[in-house]
Protein backbone atom coordinates (compact mmCIF):
# COMPACT_ATOMS: atom_id res chain seq x y z
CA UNK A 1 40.24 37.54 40.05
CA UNK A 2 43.24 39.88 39.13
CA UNK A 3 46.80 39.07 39.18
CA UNK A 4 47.12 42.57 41.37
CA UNK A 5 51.11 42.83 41.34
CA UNK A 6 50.86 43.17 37.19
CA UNK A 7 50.26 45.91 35.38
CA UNK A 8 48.90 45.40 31.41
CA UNK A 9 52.13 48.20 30.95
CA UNK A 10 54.40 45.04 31.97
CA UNK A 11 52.70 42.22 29.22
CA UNK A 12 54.38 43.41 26.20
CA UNK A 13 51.43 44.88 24.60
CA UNK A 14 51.43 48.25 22.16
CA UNK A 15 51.32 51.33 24.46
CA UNK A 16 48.32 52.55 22.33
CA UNK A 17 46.38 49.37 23.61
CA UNK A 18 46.95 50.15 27.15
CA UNK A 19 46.35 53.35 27.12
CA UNK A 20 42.65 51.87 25.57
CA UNK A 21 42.82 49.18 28.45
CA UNK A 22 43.10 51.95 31.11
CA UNK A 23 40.81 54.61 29.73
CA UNK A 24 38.20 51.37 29.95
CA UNK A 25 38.95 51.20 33.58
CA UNK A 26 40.91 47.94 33.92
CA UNK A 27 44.64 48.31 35.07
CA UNK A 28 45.36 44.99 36.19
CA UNK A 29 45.15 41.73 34.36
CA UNK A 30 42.54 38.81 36.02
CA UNK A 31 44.77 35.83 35.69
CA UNK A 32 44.15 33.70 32.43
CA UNK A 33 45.00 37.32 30.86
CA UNK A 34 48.78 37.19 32.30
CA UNK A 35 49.51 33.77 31.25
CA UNK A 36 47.94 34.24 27.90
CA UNK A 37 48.79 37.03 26.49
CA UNK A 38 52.73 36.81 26.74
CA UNK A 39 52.46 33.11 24.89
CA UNK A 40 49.81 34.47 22.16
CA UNK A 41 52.33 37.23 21.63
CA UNK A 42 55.08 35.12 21.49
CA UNK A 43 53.12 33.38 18.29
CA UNK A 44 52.64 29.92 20.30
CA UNK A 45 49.62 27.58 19.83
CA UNK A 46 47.82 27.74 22.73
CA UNK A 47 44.85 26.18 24.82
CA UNK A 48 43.67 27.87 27.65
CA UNK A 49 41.26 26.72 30.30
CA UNK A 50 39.48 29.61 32.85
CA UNK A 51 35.90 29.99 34.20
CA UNK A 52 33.87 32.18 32.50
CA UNK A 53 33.27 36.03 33.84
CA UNK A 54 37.10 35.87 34.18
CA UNK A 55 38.17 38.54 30.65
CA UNK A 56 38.93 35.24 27.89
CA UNK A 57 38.09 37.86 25.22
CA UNK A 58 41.02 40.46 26.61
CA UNK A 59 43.03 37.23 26.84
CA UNK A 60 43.37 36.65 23.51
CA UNK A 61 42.33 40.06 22.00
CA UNK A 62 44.58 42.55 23.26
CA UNK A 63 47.44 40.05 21.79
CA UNK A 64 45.72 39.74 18.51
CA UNK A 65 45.11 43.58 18.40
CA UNK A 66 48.97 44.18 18.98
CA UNK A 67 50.12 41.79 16.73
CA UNK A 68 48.12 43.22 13.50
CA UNK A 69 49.06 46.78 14.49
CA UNK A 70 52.82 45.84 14.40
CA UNK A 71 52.97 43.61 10.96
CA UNK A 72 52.10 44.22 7.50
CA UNK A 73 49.60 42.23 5.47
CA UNK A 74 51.34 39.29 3.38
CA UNK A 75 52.04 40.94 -0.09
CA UNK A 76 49.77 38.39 -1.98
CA UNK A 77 47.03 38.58 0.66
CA UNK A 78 43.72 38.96 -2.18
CA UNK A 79 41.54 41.73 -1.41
CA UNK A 80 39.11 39.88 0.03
CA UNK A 81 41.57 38.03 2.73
CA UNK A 82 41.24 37.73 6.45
CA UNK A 83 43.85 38.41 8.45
CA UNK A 84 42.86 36.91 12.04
CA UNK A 85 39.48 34.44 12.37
CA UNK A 86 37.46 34.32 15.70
CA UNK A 87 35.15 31.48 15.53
CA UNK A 88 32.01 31.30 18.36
CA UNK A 89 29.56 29.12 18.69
CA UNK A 90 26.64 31.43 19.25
CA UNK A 91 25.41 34.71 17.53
CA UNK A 92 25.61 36.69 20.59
CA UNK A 93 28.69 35.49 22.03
CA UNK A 94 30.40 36.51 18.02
CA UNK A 95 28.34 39.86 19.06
CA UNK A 96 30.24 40.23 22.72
CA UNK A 97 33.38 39.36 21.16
CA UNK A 98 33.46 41.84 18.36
CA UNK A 99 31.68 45.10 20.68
CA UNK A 100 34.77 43.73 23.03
CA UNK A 101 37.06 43.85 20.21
CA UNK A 102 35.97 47.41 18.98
CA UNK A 103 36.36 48.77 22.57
CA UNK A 104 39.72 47.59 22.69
CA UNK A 105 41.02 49.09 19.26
CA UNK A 106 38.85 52.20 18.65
CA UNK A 107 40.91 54.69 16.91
CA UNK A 108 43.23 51.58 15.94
CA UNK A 109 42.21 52.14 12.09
CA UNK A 110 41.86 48.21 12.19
CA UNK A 111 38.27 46.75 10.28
CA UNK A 112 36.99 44.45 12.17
CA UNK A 113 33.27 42.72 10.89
CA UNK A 114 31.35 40.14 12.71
CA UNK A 115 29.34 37.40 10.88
CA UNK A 116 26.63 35.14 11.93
CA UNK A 117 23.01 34.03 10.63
CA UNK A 118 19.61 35.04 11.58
CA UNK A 119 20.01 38.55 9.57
CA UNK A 120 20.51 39.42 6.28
CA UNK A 121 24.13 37.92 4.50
CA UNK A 122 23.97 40.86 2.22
CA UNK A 123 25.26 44.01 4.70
CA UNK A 124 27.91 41.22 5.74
CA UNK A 125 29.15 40.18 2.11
CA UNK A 126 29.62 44.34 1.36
CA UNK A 127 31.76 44.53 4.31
CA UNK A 128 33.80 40.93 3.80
CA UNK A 129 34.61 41.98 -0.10
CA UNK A 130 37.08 44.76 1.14
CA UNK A 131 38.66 42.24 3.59
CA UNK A 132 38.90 42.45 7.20
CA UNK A 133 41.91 42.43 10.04
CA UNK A 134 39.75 40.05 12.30
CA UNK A 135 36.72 38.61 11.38
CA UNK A 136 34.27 37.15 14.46
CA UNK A 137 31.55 34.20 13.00
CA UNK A 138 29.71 31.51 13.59
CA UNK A 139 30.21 28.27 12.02
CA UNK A 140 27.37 28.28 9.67
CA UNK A 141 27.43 31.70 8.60
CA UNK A 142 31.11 31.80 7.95
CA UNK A 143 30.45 28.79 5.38
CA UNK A 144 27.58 30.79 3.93
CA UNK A 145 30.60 33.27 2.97
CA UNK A 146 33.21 30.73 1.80
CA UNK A 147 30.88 29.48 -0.40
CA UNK A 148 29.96 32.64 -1.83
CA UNK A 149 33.76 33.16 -2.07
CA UNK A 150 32.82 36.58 -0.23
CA UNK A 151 36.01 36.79 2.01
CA UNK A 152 39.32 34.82 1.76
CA UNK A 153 41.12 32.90 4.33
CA UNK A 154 44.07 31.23 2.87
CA UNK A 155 46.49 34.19 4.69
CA UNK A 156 44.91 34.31 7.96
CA UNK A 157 47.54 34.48 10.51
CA UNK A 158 45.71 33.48 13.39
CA UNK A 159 42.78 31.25 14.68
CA UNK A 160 40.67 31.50 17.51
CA UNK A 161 37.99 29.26 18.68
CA UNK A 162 36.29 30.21 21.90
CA UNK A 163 33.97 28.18 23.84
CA UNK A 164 36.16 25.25 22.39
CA UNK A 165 34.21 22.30 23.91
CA UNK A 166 31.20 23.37 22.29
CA UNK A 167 32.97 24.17 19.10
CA UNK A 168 34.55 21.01 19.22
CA UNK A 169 31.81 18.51 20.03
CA UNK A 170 30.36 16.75 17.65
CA UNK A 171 27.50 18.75 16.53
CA UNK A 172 30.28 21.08 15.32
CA UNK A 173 32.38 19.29 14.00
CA UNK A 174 32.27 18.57 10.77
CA UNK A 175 31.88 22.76 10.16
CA UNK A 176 35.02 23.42 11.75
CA UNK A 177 36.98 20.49 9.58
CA UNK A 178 35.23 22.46 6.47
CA UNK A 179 36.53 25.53 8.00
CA UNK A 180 40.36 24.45 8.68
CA UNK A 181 40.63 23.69 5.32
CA UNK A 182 40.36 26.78 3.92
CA UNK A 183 42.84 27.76 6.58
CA UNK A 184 46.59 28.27 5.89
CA UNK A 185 48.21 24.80 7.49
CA UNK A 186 51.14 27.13 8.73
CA UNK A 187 49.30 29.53 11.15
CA UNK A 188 48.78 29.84 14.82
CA UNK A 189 46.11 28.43 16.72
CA UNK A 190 44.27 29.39 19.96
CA UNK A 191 41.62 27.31 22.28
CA UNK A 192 39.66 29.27 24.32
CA UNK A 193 36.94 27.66 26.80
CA UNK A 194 35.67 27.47 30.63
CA UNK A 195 35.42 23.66 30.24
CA UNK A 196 37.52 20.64 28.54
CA UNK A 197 36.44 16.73 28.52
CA UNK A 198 39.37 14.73 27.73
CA UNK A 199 37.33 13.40 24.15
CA UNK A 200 37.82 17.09 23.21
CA UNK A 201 41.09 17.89 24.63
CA UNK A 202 42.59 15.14 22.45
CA UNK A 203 41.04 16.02 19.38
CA UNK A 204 42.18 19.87 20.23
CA UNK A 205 45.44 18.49 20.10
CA UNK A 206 45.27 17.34 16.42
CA UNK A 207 44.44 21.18 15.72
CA UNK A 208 47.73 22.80 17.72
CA UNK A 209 51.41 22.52 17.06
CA UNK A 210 53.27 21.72 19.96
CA UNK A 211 50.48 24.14 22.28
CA UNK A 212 51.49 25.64 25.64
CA UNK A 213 48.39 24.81 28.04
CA UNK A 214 46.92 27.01 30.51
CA UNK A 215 44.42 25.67 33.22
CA UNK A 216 43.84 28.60 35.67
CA UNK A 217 41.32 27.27 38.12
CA UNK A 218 40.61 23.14 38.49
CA UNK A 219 39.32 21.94 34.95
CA UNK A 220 35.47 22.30 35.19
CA UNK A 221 35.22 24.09 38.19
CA UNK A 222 32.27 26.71 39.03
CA UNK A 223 33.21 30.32 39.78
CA UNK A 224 33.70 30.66 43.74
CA UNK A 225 31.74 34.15 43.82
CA UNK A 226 28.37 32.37 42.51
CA UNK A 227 26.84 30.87 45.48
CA UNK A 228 24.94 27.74 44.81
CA UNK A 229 21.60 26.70 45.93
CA UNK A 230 19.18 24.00 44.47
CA UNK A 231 15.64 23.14 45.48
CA UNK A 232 13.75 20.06 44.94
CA UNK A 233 10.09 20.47 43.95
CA UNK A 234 7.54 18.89 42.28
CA UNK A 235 7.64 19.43 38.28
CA UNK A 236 4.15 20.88 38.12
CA UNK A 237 4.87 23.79 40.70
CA UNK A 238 8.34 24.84 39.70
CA UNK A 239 5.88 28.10 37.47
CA UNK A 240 4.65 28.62 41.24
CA UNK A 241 7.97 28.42 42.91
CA UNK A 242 9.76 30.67 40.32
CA UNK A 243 7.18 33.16 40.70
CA UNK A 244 7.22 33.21 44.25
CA UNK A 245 11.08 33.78 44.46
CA UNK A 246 10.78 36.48 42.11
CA UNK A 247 8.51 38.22 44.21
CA UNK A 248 9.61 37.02 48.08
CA UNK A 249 13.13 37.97 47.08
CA UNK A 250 12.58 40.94 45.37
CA UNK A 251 14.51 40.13 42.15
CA UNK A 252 14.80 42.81 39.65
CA UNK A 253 17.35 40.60 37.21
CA UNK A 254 16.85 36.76 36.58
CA UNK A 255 18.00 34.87 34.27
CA UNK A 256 16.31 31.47 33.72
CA UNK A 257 17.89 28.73 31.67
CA UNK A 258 14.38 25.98 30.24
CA UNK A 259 15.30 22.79 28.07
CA UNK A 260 13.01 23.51 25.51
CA UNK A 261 12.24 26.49 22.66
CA UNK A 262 8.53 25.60 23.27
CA UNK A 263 9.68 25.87 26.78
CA UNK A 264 11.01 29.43 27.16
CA UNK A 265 8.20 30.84 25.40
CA UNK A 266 5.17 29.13 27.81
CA UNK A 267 7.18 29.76 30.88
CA UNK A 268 6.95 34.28 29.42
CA UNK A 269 3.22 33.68 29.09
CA UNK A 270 2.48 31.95 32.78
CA UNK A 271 4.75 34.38 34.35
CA UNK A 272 3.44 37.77 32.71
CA UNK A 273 -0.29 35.94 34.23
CA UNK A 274 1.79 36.24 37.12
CA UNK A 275 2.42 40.04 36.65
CA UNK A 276 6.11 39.62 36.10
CA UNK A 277 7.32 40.93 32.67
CA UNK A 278 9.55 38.48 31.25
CA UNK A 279 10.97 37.20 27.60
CA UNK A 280 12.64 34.98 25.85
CA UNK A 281 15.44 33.85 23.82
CA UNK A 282 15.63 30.80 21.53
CA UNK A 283 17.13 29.65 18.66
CA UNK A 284 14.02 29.95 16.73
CA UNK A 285 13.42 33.50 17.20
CA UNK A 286 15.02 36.04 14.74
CA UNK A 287 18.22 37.48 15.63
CA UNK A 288 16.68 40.98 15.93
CA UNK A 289 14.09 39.35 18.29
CA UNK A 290 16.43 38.29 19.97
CA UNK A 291 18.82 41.07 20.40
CA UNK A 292 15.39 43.00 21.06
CA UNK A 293 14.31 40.61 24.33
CA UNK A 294 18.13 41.13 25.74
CA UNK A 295 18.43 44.74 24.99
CA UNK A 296 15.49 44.99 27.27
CA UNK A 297 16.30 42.78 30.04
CA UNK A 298 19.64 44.73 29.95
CA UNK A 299 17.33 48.21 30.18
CA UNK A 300 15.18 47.02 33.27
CA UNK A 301 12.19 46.55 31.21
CA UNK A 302 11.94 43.25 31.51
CA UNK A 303 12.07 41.30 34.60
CA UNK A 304 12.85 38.02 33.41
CA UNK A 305 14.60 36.31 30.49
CA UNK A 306 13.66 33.03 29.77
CA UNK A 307 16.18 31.26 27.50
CA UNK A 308 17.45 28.17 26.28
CA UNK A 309 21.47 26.84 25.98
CA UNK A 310 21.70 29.35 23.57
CA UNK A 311 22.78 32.06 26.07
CA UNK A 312 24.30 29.80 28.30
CA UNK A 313 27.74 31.15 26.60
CA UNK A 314 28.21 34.45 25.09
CA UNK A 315 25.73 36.30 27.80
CA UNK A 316 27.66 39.64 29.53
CA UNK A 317 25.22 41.33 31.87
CA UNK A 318 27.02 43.16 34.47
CA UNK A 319 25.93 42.63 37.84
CA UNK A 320 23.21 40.12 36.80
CA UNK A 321 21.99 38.95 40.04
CA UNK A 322 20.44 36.19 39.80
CA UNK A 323 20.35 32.74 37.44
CA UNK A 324 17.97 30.08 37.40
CA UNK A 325 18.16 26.65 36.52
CA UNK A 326 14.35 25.86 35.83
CA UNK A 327 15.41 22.70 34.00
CA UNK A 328 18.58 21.03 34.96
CA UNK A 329 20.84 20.67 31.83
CA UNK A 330 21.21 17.93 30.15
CA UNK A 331 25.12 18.45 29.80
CA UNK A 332 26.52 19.20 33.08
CA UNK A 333 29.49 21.56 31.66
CA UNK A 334 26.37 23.89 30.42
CA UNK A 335 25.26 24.20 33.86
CA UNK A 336 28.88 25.57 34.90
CA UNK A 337 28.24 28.05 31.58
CA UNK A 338 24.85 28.45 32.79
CA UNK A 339 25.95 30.21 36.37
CA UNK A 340 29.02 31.89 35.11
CA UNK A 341 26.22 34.45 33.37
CA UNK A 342 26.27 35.75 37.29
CA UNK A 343 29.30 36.38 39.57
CA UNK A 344 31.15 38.21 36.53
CA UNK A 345 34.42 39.94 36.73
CA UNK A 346 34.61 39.34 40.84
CA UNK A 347 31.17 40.49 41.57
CA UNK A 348 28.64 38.17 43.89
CA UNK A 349 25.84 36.25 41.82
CA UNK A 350 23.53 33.29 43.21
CA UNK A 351 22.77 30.33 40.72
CA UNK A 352 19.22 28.75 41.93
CA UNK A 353 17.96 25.34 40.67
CA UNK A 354 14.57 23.93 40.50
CA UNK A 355 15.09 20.27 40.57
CA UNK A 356 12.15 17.43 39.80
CA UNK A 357 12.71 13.84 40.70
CA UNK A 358 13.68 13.07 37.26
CA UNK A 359 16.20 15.10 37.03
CA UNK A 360 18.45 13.59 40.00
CA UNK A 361 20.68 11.71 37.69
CA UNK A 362 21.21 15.30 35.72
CA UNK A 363 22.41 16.41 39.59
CA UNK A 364 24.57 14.02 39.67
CA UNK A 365 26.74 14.61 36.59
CA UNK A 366 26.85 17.88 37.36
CA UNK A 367 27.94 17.14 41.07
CA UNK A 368 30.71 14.69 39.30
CA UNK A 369 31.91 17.27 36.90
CA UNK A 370 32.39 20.04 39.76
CA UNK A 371 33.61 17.39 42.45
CA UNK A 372 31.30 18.91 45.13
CA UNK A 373 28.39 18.83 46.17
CA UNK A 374 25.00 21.72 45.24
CA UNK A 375 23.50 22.86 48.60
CA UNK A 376 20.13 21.93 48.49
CA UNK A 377 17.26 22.99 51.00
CA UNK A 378 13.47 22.39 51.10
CA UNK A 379 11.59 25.45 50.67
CA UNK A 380 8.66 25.78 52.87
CA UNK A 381 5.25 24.97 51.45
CA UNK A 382 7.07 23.48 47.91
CA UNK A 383 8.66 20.15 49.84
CA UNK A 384 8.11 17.52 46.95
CA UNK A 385 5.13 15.62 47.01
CA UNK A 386 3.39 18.80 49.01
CA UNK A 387 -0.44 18.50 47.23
CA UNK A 388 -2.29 21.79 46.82
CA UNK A 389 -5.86 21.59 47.62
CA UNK A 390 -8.44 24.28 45.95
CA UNK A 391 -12.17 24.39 46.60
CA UNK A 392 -12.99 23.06 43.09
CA UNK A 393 -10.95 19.82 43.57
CA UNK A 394 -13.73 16.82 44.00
CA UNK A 395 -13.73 16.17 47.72
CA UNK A 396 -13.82 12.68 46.63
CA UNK A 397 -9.39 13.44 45.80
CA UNK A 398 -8.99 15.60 48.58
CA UNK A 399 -7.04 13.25 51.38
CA UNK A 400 -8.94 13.03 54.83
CA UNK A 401 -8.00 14.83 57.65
CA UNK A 402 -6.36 12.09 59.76
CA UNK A 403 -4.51 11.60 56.66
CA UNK A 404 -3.32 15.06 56.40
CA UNK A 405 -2.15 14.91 60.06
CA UNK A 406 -0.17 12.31 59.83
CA UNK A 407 1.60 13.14 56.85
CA UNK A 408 1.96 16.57 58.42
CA UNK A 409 3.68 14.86 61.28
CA UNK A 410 5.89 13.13 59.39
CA UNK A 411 7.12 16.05 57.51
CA UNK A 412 7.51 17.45 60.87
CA UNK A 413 9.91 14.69 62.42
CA UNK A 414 11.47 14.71 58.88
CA UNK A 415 12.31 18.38 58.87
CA UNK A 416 13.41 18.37 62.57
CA UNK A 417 15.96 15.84 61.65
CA UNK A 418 17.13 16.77 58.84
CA UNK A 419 17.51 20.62 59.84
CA UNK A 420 17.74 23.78 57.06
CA UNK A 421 19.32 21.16 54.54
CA UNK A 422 18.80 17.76 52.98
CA UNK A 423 20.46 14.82 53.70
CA UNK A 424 22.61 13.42 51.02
């Protein structure tokens, strides 16, 4: 993951901000952080393409950091103004990004205040009236602010968007055009994201000024140190399967991605039935419930998160061990989002899927997007279409015997055939 013959030392950057960099522990740049930060401190427009896990927020923060610590203010800049804008999609990817930021700049004397809904817009307006060097948001909340004319960004330098597919789709759209026109039209411009469709890499376009473009690994590619498995089973026992590769495998750390809200929070009830402590995050819980549920999962007292897209970007659990796909997504770039919450910064991590019939198609996209194929096997005793029998099941439903034996044999000659893995 590191570009091992470069040294941070040899980048360009403020000696103050390596000597940070090093006292963290990190000596060597991982590659989209060599390209990127000699062109962001050069003052170029840039859009930059890496898998996630691989230091984006270094990539453009350490640059940032350096370039407000050697420039003044503009003289008119109002009291309110904001100097540098980081705009996420999520609350706690804006609440990575700004602990990142403060690790990299403490004793830096520079303010820097994150913004985003689900908690109070008071504590936030109190800190936005005295200004800020960088200021980290979400789309909605920093709107809440324009509006109340709370912070200022007509002299902002520098714009970042990270996670710039999402940002740019068109569910956000129409914030960030609300957003760039408070924005200075001279300033320089930054994309940030694991994944770009060619609908969204045109449109960036219209944002940057003659960009330099970075593209570290192939475009849409999943992380090679997440190894890849995916199981088909019937929708009704993927609660039974989960549960049993919990346990079987000993899991102390899973993460598991649902489709749903309603989702995430059934899936915490039939699993704590099953004596595994588990959570959940969703975008209808509070953001102090939902800081709460992580905080925990991070601690070891909770076995399981359950969550929706919502922490699909933005989640930084070192040495997570384990994700799970318990519904495939219905975007296949969230799925490469999805995994990248394992395998961070060069460590191992698995990404398991628990894949119904109906969700083949979803397979398939993703299997397009990542031009290769997900390993799949058949897990013994959860082969699709495998009935469960129990004693209070009318014997009336219960197939006969002979029937069982011959299906048995064909699943036999099937599996015999076929080997450890499915034919495609």
């Amino acid at each position: 993951m590191s570009s091992s013959t470069i040294r941070f030392s040899q980048l360009g950057l403020d000696s103050r901000i390596t000597d940070k960099v090093a006292e963290l522990g990190f000596q060597s740049p991982t590659d989209i952080q060599a390209q990127a930060i000699p062109i962001v401190l050069e003052g170029e427009d840039l859009l930059a393409g890496a898998q996630t896990g691989t230091g984006k927020t270094a990539a453009f923060g350490l640059p940032l950091i350096h370039s407000l610590l050697n420039s003044d203010p503009a003289d008119n800049m109002p009291v309110n103004g904001v100097r540098a804008l980081i705009v996420t999609p999520t609350r706690e990817l804006a609440q990575q990004v700004f602990d990142n930021l403060l690790s990299y700049a403490e004793g830096l004397e520079l303010k820097i205040v994150v913004a985003y809904g689900g908690v109070s817009l008071n504590p936030q307006k109190e800190k936005l009236r005295s200004g800020a060097d960088i200021l980290v948001a979400t789309p909605g909340r920093l709107l809440d602010h324009a509006y109340n004319k709370t912070m200022d960004l007509r002299f902002s330098e520098t714009v970042v968007f990270d996670e710039a597919d999402r940002m740019l789709d068109m569910g956000f759209l129409p914030d960030i055009q609300r957003i760039l026109k408070r924005l200075p039209e001279k300033r320089q411009t930054l994309l940030f994201s694991a994944t770009f469709d060619k609908k969204v890499k045109t449109l960036a376009y219209r944002l940057l000024t003659t960009p330099k473009e970075i593209q570290i690994h192939a475009q849409n590619s999943a992380a090679e140190s997440v190894s890849q498995i995916l199981y088909p089973v019937d929708k009704k026992r993927k609660r039974e399967l989960l549960s049993y590769l919990i346990g079987s495998r000993n899991w102390q750390q899973v993460l598991v991605f649902t489709k749903t809200k309603e989702g995430t929070d059934r899936l915490v009830k039939e699993l704590k039935l099953d004596g595994i402590k588990a959570a959940s995050i969703n975008g209808d819980k509070s953001q102090g419930a939902r800081q709460k549920a992580l905080d925990d999962f991070k601690a070891g007292q909770v076995r399981a998160l359950i969550a929706t897209d919502v922490a699909a970007r933005g989640l930084d659990i070192s040495e997570l061990e384990c994700v799970v796909n318990f519904d495939m997504p219905f975007k296949a770039e969230d799925y490469i989002h999805r995994i990248g919450r394992t395998g961070r910064a060069g460590n191992s991590g698995l990404a398991v899927s628990l894949m119904s019939r109906d969700e083949e198609p979803m397979l398939a996209a993703i299997e397009t997007l990542i031009d290769k194929r997900v390993p799949q096997e058949w897990l013994a005793g959860f082969e699709p279409g495998t009935e469960v029998i129990t004693e209070d099941q009318p014997r009336s439903r219960r197939p006969s015997r002979s029937a069982e034996k011959r299906k048995m044999k064909a699943k036999l000659k099937i599996h015999q055939n076929r080997g450890k893995h499915r034919p495609r």
